[in-house]
Protein backbone atom coordinates (compact mmCIF):
# COMPACT_ATOMS: atom_id res chain seq x y z
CA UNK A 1 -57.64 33.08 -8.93
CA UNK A 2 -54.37 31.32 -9.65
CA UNK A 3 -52.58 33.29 -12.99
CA UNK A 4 -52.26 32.11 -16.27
CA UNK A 5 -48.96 32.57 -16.60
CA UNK A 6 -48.48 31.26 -20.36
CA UNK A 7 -51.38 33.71 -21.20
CA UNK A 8 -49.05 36.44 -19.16
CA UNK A 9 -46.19 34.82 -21.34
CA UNK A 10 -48.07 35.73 -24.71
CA UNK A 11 -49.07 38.92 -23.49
CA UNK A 12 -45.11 40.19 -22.68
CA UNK A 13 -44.32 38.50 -26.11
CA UNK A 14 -46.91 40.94 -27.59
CA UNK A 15 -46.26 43.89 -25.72
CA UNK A 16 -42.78 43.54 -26.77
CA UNK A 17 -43.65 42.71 -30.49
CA UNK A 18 -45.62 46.43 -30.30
CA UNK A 19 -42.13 48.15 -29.44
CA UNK A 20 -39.93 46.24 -31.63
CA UNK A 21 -42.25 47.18 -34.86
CA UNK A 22 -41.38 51.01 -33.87
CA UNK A 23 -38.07 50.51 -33.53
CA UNK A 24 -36.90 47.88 -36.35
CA UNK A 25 -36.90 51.24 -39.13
CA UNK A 26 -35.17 53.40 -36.93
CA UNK A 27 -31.43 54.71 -38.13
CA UNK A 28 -28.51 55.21 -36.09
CA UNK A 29 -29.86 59.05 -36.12
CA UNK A 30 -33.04 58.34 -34.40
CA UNK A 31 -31.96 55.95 -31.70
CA UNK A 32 -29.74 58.50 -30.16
CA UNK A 33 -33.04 60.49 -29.79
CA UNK A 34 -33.42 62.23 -26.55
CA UNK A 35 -36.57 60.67 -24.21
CA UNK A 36 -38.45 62.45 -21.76
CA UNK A 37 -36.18 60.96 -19.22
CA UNK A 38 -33.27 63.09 -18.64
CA UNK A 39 -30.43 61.74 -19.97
CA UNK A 40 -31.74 58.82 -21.83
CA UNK A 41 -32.14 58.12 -25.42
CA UNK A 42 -33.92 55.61 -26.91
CA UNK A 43 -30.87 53.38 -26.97
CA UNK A 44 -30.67 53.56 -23.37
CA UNK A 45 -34.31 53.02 -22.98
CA UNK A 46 -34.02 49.71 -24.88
CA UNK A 47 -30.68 48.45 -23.39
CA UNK A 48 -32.49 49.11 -20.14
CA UNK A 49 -35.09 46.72 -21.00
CA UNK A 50 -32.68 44.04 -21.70
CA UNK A 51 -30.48 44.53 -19.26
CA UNK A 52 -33.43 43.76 -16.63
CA UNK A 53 -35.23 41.47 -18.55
CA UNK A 54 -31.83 39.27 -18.06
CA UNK A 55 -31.38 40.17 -14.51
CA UNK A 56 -35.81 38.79 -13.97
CA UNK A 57 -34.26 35.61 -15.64
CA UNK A 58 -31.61 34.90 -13.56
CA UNK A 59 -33.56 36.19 -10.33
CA UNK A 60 -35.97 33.55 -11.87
CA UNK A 61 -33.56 30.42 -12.50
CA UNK A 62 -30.65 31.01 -9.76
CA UNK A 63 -31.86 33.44 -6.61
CA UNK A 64 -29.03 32.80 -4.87
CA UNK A 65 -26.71 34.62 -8.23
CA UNK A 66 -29.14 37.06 -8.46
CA UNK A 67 -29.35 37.98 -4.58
CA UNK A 68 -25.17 38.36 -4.39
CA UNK A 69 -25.36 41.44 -7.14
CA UNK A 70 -29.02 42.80 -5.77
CA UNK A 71 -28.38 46.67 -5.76
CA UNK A 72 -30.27 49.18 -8.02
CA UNK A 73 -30.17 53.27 -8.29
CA UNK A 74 -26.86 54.58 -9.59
CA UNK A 75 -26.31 50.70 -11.37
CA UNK A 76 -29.56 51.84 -13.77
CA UNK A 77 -27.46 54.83 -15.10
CA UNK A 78 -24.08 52.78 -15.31
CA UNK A 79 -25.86 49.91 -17.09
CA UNK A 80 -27.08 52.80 -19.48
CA UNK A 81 -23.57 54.47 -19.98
CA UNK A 82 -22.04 50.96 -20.47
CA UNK A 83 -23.98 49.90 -23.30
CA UNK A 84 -23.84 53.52 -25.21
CA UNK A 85 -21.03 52.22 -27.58
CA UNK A 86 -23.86 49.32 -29.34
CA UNK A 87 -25.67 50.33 -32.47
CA UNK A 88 -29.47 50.36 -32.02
CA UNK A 89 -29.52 46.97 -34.28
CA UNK A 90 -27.19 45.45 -31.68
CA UNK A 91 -29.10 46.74 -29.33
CA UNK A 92 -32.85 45.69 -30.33
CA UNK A 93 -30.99 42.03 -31.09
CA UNK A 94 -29.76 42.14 -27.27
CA UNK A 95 -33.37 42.75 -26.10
CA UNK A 96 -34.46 40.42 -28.40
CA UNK A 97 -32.35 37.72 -26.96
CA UNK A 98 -33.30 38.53 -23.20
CA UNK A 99 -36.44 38.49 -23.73
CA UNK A 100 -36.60 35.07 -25.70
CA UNK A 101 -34.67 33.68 -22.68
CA UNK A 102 -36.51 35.21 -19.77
CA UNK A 103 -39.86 33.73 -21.10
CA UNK A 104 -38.80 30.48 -22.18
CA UNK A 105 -37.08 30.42 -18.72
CA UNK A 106 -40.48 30.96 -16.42
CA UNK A 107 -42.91 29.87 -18.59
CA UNK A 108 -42.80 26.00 -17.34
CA UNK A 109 -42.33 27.32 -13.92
CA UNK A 110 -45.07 27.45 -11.23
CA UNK A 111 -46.87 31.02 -11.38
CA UNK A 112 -47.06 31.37 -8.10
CA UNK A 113 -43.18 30.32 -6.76
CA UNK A 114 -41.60 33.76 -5.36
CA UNK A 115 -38.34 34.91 -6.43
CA UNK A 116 -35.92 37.92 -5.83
CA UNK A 117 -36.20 41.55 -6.88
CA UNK A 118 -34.68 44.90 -6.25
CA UNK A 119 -36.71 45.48 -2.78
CA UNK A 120 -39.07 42.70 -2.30
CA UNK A 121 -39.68 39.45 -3.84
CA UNK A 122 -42.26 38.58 -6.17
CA UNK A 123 -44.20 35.42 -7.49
CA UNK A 124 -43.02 34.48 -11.05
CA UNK A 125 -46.11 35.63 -11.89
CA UNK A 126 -45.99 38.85 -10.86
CA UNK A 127 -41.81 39.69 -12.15
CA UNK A 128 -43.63 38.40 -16.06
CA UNK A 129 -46.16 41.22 -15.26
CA UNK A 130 -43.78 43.26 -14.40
CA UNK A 131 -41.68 43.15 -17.47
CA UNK A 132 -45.13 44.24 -19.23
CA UNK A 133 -45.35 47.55 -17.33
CA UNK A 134 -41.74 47.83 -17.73
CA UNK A 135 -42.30 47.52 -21.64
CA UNK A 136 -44.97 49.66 -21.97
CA UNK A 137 -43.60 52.31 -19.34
CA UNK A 138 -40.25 52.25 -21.49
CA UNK A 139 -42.25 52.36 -24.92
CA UNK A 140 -44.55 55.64 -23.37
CA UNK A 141 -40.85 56.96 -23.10
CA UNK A 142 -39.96 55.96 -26.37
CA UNK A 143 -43.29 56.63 -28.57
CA UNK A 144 -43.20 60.12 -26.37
CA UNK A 145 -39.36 60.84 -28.37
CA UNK A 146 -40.55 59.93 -31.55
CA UNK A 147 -44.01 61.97 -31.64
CA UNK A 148 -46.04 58.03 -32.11
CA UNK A 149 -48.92 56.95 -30.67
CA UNK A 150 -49.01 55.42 -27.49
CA UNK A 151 -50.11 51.76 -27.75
CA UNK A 152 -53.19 51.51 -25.68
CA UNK A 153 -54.72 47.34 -25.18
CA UNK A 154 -56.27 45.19 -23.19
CA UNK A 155 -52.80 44.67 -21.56
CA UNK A 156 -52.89 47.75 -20.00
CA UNK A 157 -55.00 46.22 -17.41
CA UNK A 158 -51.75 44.98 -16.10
CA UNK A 159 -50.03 47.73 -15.54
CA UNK A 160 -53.32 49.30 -13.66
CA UNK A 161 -52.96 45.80 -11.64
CA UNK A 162 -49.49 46.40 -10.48
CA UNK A 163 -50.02 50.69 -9.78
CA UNK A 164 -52.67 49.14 -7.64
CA UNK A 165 -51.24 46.69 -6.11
CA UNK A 166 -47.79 48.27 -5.23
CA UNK A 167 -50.52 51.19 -2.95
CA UNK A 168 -48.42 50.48 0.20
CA UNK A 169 -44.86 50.48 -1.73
CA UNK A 170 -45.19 53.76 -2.91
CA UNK A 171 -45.33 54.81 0.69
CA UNK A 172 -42.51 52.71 1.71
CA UNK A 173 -39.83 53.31 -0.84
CA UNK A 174 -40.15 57.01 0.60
CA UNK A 175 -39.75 55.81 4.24
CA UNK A 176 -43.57 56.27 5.31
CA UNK A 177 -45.86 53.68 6.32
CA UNK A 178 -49.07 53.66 4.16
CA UNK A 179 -52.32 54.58 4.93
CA UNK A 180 -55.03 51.38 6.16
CA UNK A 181 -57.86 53.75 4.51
CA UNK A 182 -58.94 51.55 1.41
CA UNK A 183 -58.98 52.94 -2.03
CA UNK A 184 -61.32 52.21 -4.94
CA UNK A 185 -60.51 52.52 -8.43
CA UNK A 186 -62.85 52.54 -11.06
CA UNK A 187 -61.32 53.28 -15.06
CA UNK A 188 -62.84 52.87 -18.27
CA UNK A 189 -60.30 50.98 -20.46
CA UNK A 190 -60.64 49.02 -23.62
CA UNK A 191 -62.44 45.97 -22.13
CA UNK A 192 -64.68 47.83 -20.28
CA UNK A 193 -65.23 49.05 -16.87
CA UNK A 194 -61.71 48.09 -14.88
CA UNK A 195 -62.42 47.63 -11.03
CA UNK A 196 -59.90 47.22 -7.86
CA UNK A 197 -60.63 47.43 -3.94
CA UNK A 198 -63.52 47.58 -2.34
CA UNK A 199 -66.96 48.93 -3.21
CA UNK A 200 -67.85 50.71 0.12
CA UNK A 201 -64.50 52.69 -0.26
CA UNK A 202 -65.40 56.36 -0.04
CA UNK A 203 -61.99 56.83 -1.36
CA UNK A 204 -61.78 56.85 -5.06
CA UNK A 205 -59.84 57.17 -7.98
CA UNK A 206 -61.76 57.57 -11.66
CA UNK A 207 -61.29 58.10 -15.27
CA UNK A 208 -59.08 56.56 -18.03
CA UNK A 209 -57.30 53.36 -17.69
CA UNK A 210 -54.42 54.80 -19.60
CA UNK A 211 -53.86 58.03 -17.35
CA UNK A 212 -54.14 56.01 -14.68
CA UNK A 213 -50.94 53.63 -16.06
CA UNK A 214 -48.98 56.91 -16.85
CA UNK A 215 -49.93 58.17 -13.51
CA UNK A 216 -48.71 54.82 -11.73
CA UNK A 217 -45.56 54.32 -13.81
CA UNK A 218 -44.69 58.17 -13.58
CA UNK A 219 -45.04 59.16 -17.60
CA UNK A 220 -47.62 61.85 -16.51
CA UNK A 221 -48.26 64.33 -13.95
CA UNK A 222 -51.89 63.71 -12.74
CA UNK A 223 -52.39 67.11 -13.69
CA UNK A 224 -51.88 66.66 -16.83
CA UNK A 225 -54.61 63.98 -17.07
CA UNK A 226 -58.44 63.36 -16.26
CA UNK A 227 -58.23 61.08 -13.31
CA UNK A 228 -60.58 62.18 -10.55
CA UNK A 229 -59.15 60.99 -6.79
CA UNK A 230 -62.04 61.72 -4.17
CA UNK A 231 -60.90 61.74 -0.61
CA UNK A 232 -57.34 63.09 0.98
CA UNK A 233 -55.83 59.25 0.68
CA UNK A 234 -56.65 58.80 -2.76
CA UNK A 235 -55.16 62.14 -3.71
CA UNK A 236 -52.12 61.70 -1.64
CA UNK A 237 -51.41 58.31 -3.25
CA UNK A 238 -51.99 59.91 -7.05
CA UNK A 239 -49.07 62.39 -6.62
CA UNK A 240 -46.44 59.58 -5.22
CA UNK A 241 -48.03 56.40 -7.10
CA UNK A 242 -45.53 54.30 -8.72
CA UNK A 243 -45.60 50.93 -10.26
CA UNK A 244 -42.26 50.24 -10.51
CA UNK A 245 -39.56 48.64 -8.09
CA UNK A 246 -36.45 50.05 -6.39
CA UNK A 247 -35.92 54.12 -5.44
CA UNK A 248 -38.59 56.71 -4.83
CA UNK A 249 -38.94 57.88 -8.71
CA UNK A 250 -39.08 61.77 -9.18
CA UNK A 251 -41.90 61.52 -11.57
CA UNK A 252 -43.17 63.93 -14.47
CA UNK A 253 -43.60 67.66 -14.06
CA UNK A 254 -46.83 69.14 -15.45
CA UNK A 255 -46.78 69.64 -18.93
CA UNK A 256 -43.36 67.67 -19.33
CA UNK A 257 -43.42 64.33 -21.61
C-alpha cells in the first residue's frame, strides 16, 4: 500500500517531541554525560541527529548537492568532534531547526520519489522512516545515559519495518551476499501481534517488538533479550541485524548498555 507520508511526518514530529521533553531540563553537567556508545555524550548523540536530519533534507531537495559530499564512517566522528564546543541549548535548538526543515521539506513531496543516501537510495518515504529509527535508536542511547525509561509506542513498528526490511543489507555492508531462505517474524508490540514475511517460513524470529528494535538498531546484544530465532538463517541474521545505513556497526556486547 502506498505510505502516508504526512502520517509518517506526524509520527517523526512525535518521536522527536518524546526526546526533546528529556532533554529540555538537562544542565550543561548532564549533556556531557557519557552514552553507551564509546566516545559519545549526549551532546554528540543530539548534534548527530541534526547533523543528518539536514543532510536527509538536502538529499531530499537537491540530490545532485547531496551526492558530491556522499561519504560516511570517520565523517560521523568528525561531525561529532566539530560540534563539541555548542552548549546543549544550542544544540537541542540546532536539532530543532533541522528537523522543522527536513519535514516541512518532504512532506508535500511524493512518498514514493527515491532520493540519495549513504549506500543506497531510498523513497522519501522510507529516509522520513528512517529519521524515526534514527530518533529512537539515538534516544535508547540517550535514555540508556540518563537511567530513563525507554519510550516504547506504536511507532516502534517502524523501526521493526526497517530491521526487516534492510535483511539483505546487513549481509552486504559486510561484503556477503544474503541468504534467499525467507524469514518470518512474529513480535508482540503495543498494537498487537506485529507480522513480516511469509507464513510458511520455517525460519523464525519471536518475542518483543522492542528487543527486536534494539536488536536491529544494535542497542542490545540478542543475548541480552527474549527474542527466539528458529532455524540457522534466522539466527545468523539476529547477531549481524542492523537497521541503520552506511558501515558494518560493531554492535552491543552482552550485558553492555
Amino acid at each position: 500500500m502506498p505510505a502516508d507520508l504526512s502520517s509518517l511526518c506526524d509520527d517523526l514530529l512525535a518521536e522527536s517531541a518524546s526526546l526533546e521533553t528529556l532533554l529540555e531540563p538537562l544542565d550543561e553537567m548532564a549533556w556531557h554525560t557519557a552514552t553507551p556508545a564509546a566516545g559519545w555524550d549526549v551532546l554528540d548523540q543530539v548534534t548527530h541527529l541534526a547533523y543528518f536530519d539536514g543532510r536527509a533534507a538536502l538529499a531530499a531537495t537537491d540530490p545532485e548537492a547531496f551526492r558530491a559530499e556522499a561519504e560516511v564512517g570517520a565523517m560521523v566522528d568528525a561531525v561529532a568532534a566539530r560540534a563539541r564546543a555548542i552548549s546543549g541549548a544550542d544544540a537541542l535548538a540546532w536539532l530543532r531547526r533541522e528537523r522543522d526543515g527536513f519535514v516541512t521539506a518532504v512532506r508535500p513531496m511524493d512518498p514514493s520519489v527515491r532520493v540519495p543516501w549513504y549506500g543506497l537510495d531510498m523513497t522519501v518515504a522510507s529516509s522520513v522512516t528512517s529519521r524515526i529509527m534514527e530518533t529512537w535508536a539515538h534516544g535508547v542511547d540517550i535514555r540508556d545515559a540518563l537511567d530513563a525509561p525507554l519510550a516504547v509506542t506504536a511507532r516502534l513498528d517502524h523501526v521493526a519495518f526497517l530491521g526487516a526490511r534492510a535483511f539483505a543489507n546487513s549481509y552486504r555492508v559486510r561484503g556477503r551476499t544474503a541468504p534467499d531462505t525467507p524469514v518470518r517474524i512474529e513480535l508482540d508490540g503495543p498494537g498487537g501481534t506485529w507480522v513480516f514475511g511469509p507464513g510458511d517460513a520455517t525460519e523464525r524470529v519471536t518475542g518483543p517488538l522492542l528487543d527486536f528494535c534494539l536488536v536491529v538498531t544494535q542497542r542490545r546484544h540478542r543475548d541480552d533479550t527474549s527474542l527466539r530465532a528458529q532455524g540457522a538463517v534466522a539466527n545468523e541474521w539476529l547477531s549481524i541485524a542492523q537497521a541503520f545505513a552506511g558501515e558494518a556497526g560493531a554492535g552491543r556486547q552482552p550485558q553492555q548498555r
